[in-house]
C-alpha atoms as a PDB file:
ATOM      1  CA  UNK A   1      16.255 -11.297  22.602  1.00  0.00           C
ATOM      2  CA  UNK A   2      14.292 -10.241  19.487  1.00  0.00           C
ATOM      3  CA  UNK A   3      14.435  -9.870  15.954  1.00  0.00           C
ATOM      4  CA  UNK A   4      11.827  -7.037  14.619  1.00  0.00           C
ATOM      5  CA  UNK A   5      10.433  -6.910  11.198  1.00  0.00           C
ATOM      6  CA  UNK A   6      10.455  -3.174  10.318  1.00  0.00           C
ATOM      7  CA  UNK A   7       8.152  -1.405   7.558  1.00  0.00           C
ATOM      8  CA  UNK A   8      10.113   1.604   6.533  1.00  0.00           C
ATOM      9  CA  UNK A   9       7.093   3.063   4.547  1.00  0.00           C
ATOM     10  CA  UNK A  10       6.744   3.800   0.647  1.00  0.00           C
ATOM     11  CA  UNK A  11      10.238   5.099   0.504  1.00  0.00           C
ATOM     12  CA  UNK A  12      10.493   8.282   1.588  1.00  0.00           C
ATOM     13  CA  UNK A  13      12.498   8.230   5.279  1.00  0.00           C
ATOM     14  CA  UNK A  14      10.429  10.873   6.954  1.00  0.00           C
ATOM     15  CA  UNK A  15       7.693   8.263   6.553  1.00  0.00           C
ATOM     16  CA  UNK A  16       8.716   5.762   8.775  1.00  0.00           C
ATOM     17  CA  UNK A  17       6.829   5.496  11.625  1.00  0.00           C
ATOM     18  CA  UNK A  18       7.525   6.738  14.985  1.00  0.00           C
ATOM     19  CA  UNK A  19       7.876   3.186  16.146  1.00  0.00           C
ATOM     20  CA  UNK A  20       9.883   2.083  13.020  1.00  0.00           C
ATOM     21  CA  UNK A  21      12.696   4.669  13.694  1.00  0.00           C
ATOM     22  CA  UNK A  22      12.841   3.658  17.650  1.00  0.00           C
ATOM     23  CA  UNK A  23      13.327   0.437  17.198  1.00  0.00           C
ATOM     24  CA  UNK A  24      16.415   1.214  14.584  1.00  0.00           C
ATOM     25  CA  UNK A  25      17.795   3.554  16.345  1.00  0.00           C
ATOM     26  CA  UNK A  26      18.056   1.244  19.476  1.00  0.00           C
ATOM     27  CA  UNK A  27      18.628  -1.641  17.676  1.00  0.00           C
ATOM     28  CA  UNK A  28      22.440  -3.828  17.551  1.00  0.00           C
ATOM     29  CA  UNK A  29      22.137  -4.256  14.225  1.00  0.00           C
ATOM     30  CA  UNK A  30      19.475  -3.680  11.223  1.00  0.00           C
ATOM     31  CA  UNK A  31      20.008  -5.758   8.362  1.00  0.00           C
ATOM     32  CA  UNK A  32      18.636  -4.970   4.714  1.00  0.00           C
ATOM     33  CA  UNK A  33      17.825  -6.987   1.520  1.00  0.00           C
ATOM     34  CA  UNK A  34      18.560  -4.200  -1.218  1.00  0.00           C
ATOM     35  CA  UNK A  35      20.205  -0.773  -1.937  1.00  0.00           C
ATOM     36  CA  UNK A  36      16.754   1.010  -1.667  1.00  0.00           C
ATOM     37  CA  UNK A  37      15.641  -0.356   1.759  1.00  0.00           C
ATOM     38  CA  UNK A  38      19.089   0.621   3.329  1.00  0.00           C
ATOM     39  CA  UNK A  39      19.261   4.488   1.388  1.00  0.00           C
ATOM     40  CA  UNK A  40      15.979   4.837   4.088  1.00  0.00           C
ATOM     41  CA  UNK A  41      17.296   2.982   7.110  1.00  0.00           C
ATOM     42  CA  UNK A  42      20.341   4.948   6.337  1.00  0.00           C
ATOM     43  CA  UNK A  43      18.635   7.804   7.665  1.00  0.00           C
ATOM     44  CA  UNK A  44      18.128   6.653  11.138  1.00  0.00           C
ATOM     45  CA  UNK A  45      20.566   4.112  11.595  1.00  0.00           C
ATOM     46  CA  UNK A  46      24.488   4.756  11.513  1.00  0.00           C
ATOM     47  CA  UNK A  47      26.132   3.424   8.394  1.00  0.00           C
ATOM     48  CA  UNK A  48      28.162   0.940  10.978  1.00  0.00           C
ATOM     49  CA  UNK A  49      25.125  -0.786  12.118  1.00  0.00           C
ATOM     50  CA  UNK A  50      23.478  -1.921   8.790  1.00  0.00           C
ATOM     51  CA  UNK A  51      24.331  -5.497   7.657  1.00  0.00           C
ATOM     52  CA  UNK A  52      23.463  -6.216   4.184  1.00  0.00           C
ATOM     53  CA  UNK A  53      21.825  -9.796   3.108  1.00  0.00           C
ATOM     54  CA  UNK A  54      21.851 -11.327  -0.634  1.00  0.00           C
ATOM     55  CA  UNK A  55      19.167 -12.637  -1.798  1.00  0.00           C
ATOM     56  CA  UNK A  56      19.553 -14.040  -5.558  1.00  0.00           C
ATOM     57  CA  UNK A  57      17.231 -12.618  -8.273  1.00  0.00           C
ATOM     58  CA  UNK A  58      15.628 -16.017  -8.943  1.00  0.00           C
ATOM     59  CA  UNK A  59      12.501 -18.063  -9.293  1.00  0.00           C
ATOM     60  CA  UNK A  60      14.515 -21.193  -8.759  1.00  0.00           C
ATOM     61  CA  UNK A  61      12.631 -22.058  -5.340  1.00  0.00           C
ATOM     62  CA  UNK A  62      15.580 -24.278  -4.179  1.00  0.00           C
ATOM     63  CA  UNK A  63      18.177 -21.381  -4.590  1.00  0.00           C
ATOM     64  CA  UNK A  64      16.150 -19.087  -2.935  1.00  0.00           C
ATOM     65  CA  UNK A  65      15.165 -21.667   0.108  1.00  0.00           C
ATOM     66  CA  UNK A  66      19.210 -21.602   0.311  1.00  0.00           C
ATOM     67  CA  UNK A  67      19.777 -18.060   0.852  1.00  0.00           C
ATOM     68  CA  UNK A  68      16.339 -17.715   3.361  1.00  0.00           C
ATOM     69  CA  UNK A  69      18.344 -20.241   5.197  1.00  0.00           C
ATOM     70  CA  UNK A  70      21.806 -18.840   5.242  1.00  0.00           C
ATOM     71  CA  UNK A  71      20.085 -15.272   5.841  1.00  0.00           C
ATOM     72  CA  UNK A  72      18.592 -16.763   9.055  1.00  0.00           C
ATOM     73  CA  UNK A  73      21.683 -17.953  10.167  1.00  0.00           C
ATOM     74  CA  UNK A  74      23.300 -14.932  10.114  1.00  0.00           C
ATOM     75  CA  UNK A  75      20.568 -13.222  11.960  1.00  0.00           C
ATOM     76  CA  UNK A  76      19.650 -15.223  14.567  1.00  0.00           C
ATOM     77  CA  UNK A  77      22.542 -15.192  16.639  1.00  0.00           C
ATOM     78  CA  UNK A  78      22.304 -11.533  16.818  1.00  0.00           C
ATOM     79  CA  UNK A  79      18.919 -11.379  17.412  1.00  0.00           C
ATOM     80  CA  UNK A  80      19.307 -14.205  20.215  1.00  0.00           C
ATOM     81  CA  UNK A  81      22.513 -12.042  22.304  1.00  0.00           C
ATOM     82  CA  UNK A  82      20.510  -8.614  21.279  1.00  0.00           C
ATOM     83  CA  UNK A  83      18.412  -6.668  19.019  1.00  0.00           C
ATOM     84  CA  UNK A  84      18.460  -7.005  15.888  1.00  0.00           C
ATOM     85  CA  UNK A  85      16.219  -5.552  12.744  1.00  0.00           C
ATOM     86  CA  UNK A  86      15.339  -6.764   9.274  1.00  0.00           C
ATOM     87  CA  UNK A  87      14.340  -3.574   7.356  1.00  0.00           C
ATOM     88  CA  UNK A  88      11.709  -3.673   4.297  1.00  0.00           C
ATOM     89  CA  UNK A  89       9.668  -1.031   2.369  1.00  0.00           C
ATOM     90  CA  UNK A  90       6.463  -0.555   2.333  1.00  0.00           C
ATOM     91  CA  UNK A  91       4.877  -3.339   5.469  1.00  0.00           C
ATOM     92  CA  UNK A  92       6.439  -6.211   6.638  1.00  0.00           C
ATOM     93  CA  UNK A  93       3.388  -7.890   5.876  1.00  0.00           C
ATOM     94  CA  UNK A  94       2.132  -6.852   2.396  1.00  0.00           C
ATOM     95  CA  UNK A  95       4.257  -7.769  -0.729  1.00  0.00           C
ATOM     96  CA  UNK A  96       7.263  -8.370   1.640  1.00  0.00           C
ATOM     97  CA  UNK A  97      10.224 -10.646   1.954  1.00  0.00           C
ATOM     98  CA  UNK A  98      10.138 -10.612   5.488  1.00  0.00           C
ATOM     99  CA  UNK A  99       7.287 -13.847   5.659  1.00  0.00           C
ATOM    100  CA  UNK A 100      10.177 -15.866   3.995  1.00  0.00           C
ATOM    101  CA  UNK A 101      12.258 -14.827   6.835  1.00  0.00           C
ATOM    102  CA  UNK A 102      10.135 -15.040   9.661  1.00  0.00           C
ATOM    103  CA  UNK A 103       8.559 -18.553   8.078  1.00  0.00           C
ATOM    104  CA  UNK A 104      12.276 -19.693   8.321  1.00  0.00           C
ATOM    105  CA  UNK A 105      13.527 -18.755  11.440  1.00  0.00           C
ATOM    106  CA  UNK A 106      10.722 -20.444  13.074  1.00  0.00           C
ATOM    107  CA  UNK A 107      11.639 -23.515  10.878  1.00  0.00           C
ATOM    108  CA  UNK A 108      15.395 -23.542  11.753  1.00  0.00           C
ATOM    109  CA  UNK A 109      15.866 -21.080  15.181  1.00  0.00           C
ATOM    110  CA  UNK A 110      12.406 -21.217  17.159  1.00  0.00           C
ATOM    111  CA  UNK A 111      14.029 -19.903  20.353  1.00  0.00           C
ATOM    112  CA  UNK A 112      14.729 -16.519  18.451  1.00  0.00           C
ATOM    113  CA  UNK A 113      11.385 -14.389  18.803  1.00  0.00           C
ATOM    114  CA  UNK A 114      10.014 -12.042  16.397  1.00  0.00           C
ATOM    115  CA  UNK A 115       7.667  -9.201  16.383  1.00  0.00           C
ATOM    116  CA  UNK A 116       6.368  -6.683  13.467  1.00  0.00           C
ATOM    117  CA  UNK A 117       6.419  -3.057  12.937  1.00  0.00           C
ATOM    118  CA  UNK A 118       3.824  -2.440  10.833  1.00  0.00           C
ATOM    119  CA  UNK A 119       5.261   0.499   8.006  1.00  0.00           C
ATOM    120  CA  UNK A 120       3.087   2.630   5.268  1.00  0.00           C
ATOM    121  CA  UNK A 121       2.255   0.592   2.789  1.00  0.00           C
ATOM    122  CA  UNK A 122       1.644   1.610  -0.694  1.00  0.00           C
ATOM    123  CA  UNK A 123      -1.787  -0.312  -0.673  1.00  0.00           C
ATOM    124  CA  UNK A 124      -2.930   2.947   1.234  1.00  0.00           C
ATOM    125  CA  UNK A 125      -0.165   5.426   0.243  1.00  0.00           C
ATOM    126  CA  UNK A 126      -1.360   5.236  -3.336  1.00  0.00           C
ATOM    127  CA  UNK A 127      -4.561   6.539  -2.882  1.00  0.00           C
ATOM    128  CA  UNK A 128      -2.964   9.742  -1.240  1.00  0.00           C
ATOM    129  CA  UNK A 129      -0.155  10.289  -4.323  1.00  0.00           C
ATOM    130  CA  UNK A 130      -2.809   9.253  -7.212  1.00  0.00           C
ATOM    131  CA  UNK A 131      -5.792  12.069  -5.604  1.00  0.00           C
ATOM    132  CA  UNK A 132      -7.985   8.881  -5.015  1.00  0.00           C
ATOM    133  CA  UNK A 133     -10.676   8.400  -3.035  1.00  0.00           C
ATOM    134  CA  UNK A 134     -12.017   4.743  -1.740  1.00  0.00           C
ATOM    135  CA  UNK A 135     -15.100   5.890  -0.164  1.00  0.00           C
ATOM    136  CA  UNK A 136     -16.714   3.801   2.916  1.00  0.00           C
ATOM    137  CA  UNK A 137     -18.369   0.959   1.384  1.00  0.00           C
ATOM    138  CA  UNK A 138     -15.913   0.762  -1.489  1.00  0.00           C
ATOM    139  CA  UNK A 139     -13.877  -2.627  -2.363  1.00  0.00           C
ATOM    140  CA  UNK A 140     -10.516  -2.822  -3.597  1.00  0.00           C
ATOM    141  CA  UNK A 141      -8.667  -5.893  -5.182  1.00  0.00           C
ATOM    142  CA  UNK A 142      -4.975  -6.120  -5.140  1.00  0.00           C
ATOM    143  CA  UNK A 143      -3.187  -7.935  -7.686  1.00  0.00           C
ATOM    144  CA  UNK A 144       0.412  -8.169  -9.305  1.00  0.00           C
ATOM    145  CA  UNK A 145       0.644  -7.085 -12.454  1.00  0.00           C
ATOM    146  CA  UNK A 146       4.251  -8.176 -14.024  1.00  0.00           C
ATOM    147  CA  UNK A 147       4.965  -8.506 -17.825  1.00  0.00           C
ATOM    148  CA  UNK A 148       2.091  -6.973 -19.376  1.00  0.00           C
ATOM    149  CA  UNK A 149      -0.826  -9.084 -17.080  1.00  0.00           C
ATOM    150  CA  UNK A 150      -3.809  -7.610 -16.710  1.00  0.00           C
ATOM    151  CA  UNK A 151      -5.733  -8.918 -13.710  1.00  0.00           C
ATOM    152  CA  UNK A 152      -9.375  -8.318 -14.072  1.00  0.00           C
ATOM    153  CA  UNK A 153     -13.011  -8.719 -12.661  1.00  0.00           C
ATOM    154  CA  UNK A 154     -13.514  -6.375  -9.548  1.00  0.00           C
ATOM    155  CA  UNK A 155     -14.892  -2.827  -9.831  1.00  0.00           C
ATOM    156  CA  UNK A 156     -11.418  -1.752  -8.606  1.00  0.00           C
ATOM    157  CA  UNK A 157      -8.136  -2.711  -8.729  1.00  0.00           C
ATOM    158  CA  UNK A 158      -4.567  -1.674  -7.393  1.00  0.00           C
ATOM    159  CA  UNK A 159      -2.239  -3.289  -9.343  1.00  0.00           C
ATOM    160  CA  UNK A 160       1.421  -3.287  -8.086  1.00  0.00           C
ATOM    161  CA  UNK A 161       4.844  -4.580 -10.237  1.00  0.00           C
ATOM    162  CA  UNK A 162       3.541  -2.811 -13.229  1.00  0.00           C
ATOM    163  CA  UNK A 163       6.588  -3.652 -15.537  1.00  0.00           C
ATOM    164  CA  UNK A 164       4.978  -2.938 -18.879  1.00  0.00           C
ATOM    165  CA  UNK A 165       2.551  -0.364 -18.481  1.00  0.00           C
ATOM    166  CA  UNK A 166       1.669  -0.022 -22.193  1.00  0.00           C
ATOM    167  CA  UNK A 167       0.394  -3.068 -22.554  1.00  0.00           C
ATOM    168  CA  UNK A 168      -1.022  -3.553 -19.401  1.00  0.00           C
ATOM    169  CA  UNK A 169      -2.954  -0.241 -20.242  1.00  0.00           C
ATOM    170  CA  UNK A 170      -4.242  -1.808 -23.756  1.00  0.00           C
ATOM    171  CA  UNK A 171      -5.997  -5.047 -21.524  1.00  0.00           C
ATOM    172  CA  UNK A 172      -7.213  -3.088 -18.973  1.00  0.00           C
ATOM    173  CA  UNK A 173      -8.953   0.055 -20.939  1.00  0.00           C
ATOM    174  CA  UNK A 174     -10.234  -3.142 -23.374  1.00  0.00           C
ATOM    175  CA  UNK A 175     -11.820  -4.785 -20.386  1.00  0.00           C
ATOM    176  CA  UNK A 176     -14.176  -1.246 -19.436  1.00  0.00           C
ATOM    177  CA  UNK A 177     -11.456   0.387 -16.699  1.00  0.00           C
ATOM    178  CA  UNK A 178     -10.010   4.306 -16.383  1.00  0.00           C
ATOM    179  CA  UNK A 179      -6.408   4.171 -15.443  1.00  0.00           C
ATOM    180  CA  UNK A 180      -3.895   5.942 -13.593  1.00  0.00           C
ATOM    181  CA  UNK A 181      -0.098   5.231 -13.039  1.00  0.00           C
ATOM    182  CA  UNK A 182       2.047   5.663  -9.988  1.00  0.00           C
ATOM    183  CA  UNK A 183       5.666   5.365 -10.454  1.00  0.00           C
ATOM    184  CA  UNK A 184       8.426   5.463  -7.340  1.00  0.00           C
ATOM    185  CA  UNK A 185       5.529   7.292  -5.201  1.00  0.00           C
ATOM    186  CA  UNK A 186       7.247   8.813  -1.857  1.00  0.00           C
ATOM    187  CA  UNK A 187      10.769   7.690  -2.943  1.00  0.00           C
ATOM    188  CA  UNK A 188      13.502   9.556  -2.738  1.00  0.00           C
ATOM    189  CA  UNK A 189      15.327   7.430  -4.966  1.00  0.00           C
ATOM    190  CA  UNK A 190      14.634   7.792  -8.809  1.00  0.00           C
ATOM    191  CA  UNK A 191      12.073  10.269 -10.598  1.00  0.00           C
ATOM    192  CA  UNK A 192       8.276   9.823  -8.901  1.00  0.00           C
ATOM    193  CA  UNK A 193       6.016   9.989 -11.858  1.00  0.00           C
ATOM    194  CA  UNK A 194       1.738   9.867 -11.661  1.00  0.00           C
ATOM    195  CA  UNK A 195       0.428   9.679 -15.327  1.00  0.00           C
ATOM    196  CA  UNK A 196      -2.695   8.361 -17.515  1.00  0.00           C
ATOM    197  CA  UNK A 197      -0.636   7.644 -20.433  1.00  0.00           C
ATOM    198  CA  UNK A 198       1.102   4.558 -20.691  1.00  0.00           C
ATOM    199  CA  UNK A 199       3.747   5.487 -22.851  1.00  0.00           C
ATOM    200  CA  UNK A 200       5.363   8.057 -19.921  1.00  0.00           C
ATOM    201  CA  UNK A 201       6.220   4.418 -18.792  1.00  0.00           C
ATOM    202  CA  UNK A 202       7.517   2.547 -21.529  1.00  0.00           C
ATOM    203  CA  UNK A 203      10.549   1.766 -19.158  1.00  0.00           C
ATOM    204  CA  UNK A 204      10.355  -0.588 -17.200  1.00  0.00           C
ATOM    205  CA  UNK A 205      10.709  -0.412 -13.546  1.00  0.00           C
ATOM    206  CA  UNK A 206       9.449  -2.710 -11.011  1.00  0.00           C
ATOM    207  CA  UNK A 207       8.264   0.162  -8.322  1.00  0.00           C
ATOM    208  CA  UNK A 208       5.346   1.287 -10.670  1.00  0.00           C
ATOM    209  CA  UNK A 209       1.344   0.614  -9.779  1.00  0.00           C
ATOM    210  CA  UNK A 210      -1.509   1.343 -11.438  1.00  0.00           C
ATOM    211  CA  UNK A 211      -5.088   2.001 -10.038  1.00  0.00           C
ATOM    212  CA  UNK A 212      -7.870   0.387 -12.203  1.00  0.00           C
ATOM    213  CA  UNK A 213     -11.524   1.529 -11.687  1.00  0.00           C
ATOM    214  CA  UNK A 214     -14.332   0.690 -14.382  1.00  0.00           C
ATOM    215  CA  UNK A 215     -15.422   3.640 -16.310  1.00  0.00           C
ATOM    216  CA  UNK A 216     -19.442   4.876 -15.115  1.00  0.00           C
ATOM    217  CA  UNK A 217     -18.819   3.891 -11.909  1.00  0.00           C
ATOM    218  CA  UNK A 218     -22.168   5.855  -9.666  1.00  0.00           C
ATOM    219  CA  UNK A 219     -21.379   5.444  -5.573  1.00  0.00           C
ATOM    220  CA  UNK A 220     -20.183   9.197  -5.179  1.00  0.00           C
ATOM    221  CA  UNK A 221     -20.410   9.774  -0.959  1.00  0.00           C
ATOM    222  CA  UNK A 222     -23.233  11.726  -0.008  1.00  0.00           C
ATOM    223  CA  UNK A 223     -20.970  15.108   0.254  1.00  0.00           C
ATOM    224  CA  UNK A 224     -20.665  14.973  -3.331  1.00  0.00           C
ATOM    225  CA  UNK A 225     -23.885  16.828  -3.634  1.00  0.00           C
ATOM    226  CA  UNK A 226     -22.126  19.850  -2.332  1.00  0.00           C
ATOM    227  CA  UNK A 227     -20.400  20.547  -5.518  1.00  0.00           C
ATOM    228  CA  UNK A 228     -23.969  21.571  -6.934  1.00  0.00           C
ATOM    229  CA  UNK A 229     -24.865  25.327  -7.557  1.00  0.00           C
ATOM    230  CA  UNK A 230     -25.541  27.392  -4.343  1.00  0.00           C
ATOM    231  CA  UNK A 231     -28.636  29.261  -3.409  1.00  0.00           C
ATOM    232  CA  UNK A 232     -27.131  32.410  -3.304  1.00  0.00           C
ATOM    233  CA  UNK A 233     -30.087  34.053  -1.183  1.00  0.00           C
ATOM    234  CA  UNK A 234     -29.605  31.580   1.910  1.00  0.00           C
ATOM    235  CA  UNK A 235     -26.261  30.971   0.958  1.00  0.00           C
ATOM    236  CA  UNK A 236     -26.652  26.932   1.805  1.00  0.00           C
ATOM    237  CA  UNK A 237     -26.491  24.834  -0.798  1.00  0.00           C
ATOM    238  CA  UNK A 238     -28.783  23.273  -3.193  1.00  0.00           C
ATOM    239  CA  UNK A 239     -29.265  19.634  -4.101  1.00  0.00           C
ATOM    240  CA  UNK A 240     -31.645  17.205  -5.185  1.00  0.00           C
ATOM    241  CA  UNK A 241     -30.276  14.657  -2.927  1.00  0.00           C
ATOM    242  CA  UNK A 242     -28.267  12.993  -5.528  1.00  0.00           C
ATOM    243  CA  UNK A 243     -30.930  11.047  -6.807  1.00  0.00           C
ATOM    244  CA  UNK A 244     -30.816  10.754 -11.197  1.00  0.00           C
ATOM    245  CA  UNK A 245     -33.482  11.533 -13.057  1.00  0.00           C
ATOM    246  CA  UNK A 246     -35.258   8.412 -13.989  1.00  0.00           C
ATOM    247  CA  UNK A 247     -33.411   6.065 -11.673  1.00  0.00           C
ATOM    248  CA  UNK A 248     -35.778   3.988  -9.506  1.00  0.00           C
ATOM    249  CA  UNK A 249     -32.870   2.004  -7.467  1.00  0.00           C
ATOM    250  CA  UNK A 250     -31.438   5.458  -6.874  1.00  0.00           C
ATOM    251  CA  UNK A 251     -33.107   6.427  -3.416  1.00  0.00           C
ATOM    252  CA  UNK A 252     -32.128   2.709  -1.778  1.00  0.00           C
ATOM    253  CA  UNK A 253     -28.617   3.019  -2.536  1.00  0.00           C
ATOM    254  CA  UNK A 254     -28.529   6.385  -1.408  1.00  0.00           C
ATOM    255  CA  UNK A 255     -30.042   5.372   1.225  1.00  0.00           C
ATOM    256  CA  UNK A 256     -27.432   2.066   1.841  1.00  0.00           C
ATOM    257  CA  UNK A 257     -24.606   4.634   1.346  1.00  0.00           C
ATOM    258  CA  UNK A 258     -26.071   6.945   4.306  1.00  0.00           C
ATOM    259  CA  UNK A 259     -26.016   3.915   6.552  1.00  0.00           C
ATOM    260  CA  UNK A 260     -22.785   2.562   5.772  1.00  0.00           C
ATOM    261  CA  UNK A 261     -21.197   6.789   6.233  1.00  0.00           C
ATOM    262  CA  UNK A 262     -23.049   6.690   9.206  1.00  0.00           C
ATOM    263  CA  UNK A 263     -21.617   3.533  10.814  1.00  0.00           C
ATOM    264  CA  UNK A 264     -18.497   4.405  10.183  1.00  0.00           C
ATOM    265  CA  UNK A 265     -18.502   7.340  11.563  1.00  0.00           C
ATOM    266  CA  UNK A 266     -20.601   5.929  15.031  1.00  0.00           C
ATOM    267  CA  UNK A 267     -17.218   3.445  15.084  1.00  0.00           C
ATOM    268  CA  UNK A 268     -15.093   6.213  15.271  1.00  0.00           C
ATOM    269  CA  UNK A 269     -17.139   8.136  18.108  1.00  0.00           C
ATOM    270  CA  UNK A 270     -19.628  10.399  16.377  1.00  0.00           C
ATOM    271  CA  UNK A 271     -22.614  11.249  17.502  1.00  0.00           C
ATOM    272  CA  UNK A 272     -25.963  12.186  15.322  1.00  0.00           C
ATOM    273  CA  UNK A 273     -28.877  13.769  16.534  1.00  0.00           C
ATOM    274  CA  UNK A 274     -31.295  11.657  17.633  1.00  0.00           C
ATOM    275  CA  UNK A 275     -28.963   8.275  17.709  1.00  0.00           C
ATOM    276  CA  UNK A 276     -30.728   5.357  20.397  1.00  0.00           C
ATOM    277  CA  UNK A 277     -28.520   5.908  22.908  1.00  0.00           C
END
């Protein structure tokens, strides 16, 4: 029948999606690639029904093309007589060992269809744990940042596989950017830890991100103005539209910034006085 991919979310099992925890709970079997990813499907799925698959800590490409294969042997005649489930964290799609999967059953067992459950990924989930805001009109780069790299360039950056945070830290503060650290965010599994300082993570562990944004960055949303003083006789607030002393470009990209919060919110259905109909 069907093999689904499954996003279980950050970590945390109430986080799995509504659709995630139906198809586990009616699937014949769910099958997992690590401890972690099972501890959440765990919580939805009866002990009985999770299969576990090895997959060899490796970068020999050859070794790891071996157990892809022998993992899609195992799965595909369950998914062919029934249901079965491949579990991940995070999405399916992003940062995932589920392309290798899906990439090889379509190689080796085309007859066995496959279909995604998108999950909460911490491309988005960061922003909630870390009190960040990407703003409409915002850009955000993601990049892998394992033994001490540093990716730089864009005006933001989420970094994930953050394995040595101090030096890391030392590149990126070097190259212009503020920092903050996520570690284990929404996991119910080891200590969650959000931190500047990059010697709260001089351990290393593999589930820690960091969110990179250069320092004097101006594109504050148009809202922002309401944190200036109040008029206290009308009781509305008082602003000077945002607009810095002595900067000429300042009115146009106030301006842009209106028109990009205003498309976005005419996508999602809102209406503004005076919109062409």
């Amino acid at each position: 029948m069907t093999l689904y991919g499954v996003g279980l979310g950050p970590g945390d099992a109430d986080l799995v999606t509504v659709r995630g925890r139906e198809v586990l709970e009616s699937a014949d079997v769910v099958y997992s690639p690590g401890r972690l990813s099972r501890s959440v499907a765990a919580k939805h799925v009866p002990e009985d029904r999770i299969g576990d698959l090895d997959f060899p800590m490796t970068r020999d490409e050859e070794e790891l093309r071996r157990a892809w294969k022998a993992a899609a042997s195992e799965i595909a005649p369950r998914a062919r007589d029934g249901t079965a489930a491949f579990v991940t964290l995070g999405d399916p799609n992003v940062y995932s060992t589920f392309g290798h999967l899906r990439r090889t059953l379509d190689a080796f067992h085309p007859d066995v269809a496959v279909e995604t459950v998108p999950g909460v990924s911490a491309v988005t989930a960061f922003a909630t744990a870390l009190d960040v805001e990407i703003a409409a009109g915002a850009s955000l780069a993601l990049r892998e940042a394992a033994r001490g790299a540093a990716p730089t360039g864009p005006d933001r950056l989420l970094l994930f596989k953050v394995t040595d945070a101090p030096t890391t830290h030392e590149k990126l503060v070097a190259e212009g950017y503020d920092v903050v650290y996520g570690r284990r965010l929404f996991m119910e599994q080891g200590e969650t830890v959000v931190t500047d300082d990059p010697t709260d993570l001089a351990e290393r562990d593999y589930y820690t991100l960091a969110y990179a944004e250069k320092a004097g960055l101006d594109d504050e949303p148009a809202t922002a103005a309401f944190a200036d003083a109040d008029d206290e006789s009308t009781g509305r607030v008082r602003t000077d539209g945002g607009v810095p002393d002595g900067d000429a470009n300042a009115g146009d990209r106030d301006r842009e910034r209106e028109r990009l919060e205003r498309a976005e919110g005419e996508a999602c259905g809102d209406e503004f006085p005076g919109a062409a109909r």
